[in-house]
Protein backbone atom coordinates (compact mmCIF):
# COMPACT_ATOMS: atom_id res chain seq x y z
CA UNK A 1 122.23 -152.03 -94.80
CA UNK A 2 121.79 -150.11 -91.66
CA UNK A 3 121.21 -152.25 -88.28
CA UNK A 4 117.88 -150.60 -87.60
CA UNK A 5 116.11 -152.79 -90.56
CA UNK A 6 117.99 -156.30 -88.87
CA UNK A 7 114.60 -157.11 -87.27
CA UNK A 8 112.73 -156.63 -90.02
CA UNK A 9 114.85 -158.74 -92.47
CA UNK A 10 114.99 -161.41 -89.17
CA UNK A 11 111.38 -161.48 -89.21
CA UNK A 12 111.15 -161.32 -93.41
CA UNK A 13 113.77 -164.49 -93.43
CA UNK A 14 111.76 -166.51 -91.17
CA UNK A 15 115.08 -166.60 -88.51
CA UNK A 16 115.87 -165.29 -85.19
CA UNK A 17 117.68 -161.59 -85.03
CA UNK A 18 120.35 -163.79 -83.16
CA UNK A 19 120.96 -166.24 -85.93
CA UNK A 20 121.67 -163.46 -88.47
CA UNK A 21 124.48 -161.87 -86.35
CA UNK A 22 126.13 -164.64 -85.05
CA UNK A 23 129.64 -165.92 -85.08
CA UNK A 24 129.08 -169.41 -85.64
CA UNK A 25 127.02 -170.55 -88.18
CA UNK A 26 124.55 -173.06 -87.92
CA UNK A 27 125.80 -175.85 -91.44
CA UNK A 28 124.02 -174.62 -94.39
CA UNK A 29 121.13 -177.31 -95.25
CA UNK A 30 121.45 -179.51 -98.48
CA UNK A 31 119.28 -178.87 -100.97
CA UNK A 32 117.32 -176.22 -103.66
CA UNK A 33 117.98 -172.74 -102.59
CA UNK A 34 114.26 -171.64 -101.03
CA UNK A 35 112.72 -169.15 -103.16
CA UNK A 36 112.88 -166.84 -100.27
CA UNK A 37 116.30 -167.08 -100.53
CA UNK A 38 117.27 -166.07 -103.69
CA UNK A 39 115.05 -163.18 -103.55
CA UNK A 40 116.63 -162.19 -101.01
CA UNK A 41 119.86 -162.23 -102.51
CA UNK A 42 118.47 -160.50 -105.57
CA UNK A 43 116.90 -157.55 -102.73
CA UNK A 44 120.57 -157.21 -101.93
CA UNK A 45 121.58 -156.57 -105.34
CA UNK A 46 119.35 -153.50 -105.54
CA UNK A 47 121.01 -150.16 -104.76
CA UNK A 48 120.06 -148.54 -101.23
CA UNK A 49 117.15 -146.37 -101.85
CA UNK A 50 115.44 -149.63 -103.78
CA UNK A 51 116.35 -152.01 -100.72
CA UNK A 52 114.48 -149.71 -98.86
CA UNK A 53 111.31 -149.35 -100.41
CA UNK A 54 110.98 -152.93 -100.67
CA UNK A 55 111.93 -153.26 -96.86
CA UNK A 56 108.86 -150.73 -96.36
CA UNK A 57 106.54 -152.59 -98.55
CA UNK A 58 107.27 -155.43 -97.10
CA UNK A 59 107.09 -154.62 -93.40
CA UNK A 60 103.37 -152.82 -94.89
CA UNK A 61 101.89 -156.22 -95.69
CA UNK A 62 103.31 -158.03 -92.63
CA UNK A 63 101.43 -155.63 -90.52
CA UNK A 64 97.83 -156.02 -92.82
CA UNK A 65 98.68 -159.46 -92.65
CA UNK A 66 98.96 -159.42 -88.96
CA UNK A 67 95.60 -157.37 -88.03
């Protein structure tokens, strides 16, 4: 994943850009993985060109959302 999408899938997860590249972890909460989460994890299963274009769609309907 390059680093130039790292704000984007900050802002997508709901975390600081900080929190995603940091050393020390913060302890993992207890609990049901958040259906965020796991999609997610299944974005990061897709090959490259597919991560993308859900990156762009995504980053498309934070910015409608936002106006």
């Amino acid at each position: 994943m390059p680093v130039s999408t790292l704000p984007t899938l900050a802002r997508f997860l709901g975390v600081a850009l900080d929190e995603l590249i940091a050393d020390d972890p913060k302890p993992a909460k207890r609990g049901p993985t958040p259906k965020l989460q796991r999609q997610m994890e299944r974005i990061q299963e897709l090959p490259k060109p597919k991560q993308r274009f859900v990156l762009e769609v995504l980053e498309a309907a934070l910015v409608q959302a936002s106006r």
